[in-house]
C-alpha atoms as a PDB file:
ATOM      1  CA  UNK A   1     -10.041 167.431 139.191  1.00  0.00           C
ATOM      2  CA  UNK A   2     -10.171 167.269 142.820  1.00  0.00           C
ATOM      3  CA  UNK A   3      -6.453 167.085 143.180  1.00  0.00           C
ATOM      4  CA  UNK A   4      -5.858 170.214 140.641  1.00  0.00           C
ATOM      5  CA  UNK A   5      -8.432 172.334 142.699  1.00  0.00           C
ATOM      6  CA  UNK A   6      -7.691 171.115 146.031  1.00  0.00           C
ATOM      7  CA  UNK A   7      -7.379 175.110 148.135  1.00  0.00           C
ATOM      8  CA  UNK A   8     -10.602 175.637 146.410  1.00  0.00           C
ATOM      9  CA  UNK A   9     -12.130 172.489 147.314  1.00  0.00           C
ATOM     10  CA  UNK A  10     -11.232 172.963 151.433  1.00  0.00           C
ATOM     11  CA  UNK A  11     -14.344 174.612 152.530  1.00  0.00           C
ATOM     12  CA  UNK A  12     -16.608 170.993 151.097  1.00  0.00           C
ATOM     13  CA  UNK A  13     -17.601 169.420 153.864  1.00  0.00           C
ATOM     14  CA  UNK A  14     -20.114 166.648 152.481  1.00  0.00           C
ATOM     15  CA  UNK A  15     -20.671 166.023 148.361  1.00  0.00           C
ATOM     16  CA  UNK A  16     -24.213 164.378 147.832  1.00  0.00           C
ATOM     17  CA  UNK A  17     -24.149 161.984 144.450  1.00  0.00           C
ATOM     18  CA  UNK A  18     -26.436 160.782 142.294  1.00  0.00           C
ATOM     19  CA  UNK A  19     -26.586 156.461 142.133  1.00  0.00           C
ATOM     20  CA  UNK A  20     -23.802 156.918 139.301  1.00  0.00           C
ATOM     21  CA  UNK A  21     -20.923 157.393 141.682  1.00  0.00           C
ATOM     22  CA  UNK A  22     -21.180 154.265 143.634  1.00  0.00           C
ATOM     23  CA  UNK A  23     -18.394 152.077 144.590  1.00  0.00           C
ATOM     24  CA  UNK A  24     -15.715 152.555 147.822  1.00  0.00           C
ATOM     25  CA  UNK A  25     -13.311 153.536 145.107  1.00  0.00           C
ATOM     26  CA  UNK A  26     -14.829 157.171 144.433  1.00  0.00           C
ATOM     27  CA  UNK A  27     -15.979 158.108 148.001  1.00  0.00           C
ATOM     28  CA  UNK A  28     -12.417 156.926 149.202  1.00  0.00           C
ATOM     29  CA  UNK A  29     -10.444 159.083 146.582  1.00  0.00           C
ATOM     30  CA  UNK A  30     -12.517 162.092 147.701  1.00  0.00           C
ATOM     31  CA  UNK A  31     -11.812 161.212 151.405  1.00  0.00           C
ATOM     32  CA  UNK A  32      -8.139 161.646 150.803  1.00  0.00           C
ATOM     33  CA  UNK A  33      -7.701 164.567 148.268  1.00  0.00           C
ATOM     34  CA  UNK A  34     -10.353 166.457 150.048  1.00  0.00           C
ATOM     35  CA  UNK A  35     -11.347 165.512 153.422  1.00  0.00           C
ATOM     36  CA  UNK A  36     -15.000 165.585 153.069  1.00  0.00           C
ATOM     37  CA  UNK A  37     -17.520 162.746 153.097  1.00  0.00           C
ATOM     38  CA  UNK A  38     -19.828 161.551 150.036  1.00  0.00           C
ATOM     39  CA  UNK A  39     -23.235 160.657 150.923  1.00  0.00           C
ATOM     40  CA  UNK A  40     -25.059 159.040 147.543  1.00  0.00           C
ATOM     41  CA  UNK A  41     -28.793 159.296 147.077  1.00  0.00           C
ATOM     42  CA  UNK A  42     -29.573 155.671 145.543  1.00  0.00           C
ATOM     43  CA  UNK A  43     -33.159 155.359 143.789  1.00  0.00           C
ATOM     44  CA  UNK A  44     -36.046 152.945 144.765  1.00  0.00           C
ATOM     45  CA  UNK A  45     -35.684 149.281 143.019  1.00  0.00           C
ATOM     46  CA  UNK A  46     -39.579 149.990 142.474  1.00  0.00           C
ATOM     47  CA  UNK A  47     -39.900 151.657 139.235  1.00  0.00           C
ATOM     48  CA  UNK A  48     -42.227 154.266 140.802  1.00  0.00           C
ATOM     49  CA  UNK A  49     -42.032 157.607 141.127  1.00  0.00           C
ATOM     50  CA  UNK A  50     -40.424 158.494 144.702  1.00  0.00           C
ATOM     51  CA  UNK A  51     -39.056 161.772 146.195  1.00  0.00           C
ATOM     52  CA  UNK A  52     -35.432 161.237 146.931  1.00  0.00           C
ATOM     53  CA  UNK A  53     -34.096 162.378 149.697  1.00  0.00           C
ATOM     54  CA  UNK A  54     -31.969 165.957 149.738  1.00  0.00           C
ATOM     55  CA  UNK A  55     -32.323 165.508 146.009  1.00  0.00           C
ATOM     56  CA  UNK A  56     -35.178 167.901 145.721  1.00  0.00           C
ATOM     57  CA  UNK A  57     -32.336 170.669 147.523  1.00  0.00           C
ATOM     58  CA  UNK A  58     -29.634 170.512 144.454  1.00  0.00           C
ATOM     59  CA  UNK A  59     -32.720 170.360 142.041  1.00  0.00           C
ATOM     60  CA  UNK A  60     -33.932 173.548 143.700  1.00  0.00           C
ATOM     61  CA  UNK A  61     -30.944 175.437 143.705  1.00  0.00           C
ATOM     62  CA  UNK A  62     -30.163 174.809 140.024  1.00  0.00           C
ATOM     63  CA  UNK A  63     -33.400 176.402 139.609  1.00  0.00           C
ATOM     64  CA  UNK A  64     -32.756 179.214 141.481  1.00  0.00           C
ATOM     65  CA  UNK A  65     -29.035 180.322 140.256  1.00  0.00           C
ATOM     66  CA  UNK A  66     -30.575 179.304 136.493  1.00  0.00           C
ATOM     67  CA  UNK A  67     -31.895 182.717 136.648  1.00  0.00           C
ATOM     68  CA  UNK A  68     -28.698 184.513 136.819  1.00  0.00           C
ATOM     69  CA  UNK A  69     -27.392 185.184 133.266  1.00  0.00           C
ATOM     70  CA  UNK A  70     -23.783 184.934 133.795  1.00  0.00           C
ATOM     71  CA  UNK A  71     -24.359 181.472 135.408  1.00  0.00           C
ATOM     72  CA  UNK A  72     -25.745 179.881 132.113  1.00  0.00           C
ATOM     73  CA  UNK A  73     -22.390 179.366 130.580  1.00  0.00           C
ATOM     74  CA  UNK A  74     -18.943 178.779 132.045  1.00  0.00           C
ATOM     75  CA  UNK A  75     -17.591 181.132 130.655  1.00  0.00           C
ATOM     76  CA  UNK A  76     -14.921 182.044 133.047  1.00  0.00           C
ATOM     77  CA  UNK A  77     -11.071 181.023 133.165  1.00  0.00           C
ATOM     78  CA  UNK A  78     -10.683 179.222 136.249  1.00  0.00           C
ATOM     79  CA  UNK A  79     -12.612 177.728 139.182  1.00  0.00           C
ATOM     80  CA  UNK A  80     -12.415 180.751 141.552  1.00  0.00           C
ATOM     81  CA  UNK A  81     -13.779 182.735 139.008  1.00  0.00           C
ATOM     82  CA  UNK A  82     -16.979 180.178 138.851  1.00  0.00           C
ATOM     83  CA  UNK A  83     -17.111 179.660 142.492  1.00  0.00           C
ATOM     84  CA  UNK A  84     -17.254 183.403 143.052  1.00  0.00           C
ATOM     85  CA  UNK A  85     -19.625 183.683 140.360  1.00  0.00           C
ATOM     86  CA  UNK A  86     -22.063 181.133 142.035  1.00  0.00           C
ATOM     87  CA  UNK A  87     -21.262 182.427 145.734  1.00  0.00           C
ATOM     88  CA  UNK A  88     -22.603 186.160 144.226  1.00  0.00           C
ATOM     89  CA  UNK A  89     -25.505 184.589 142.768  1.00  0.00           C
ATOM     90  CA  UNK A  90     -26.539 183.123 146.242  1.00  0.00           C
ATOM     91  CA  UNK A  91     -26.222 186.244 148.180  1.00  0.00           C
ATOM     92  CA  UNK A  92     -28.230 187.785 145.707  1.00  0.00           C
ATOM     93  CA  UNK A  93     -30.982 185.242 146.521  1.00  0.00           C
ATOM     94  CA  UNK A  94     -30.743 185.383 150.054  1.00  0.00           C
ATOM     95  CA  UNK A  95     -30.855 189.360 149.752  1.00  0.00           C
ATOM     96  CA  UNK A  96     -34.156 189.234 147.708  1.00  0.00           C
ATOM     97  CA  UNK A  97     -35.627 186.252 150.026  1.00  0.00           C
ATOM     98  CA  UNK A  98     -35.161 188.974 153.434  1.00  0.00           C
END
């Protein structure tokens, strides 16, 4: 995917992951298609309930753009459309949060 939509891709600078992309083999195929480095939130071996770290950021901004109707579905045709879509939604936030 990241090779299809690399010119849309060149403004990522750093993709945080959830424990299920581990391994050299995914962060190094995203260093060369798109330049930017991966930086993967592992959980505690404790089975207790921790905060993870920058985790709590992508959780909240799902929340946020989750209130935008035309964000509930992917509806659109291709990934510009989405990205614009999303990049709307956020100014819209930041213009109700000023």
């Amino acid at each position: 995917m990241c090779e299809r939509h690399k010119k849309a891709l060149d403004k990522v600078t750093n993709i945080l992951c959830d424990g299920g992309y581990t391994g050299p083999s995914f962060a190094q195929s995203i260093k060369e298609t798109i330049d930017c480095s991966v930086e993967i939130i592992k959980r505690s071996e404790l089975h207790k309930f921790v905060v993870l770290s920058k985790r709590w950021i992508v959780e909240r901004t799902f929340a946020w753009l989750e209130n935008y109707r035309r964000l509930w579905k992917n509806c659109e045709r291709t990934l510009e459309n989405s990205r614009q879509s999303c990049l709307l939604a956020g100014v819209a936030i930041l213009l109700k949060r000023f």
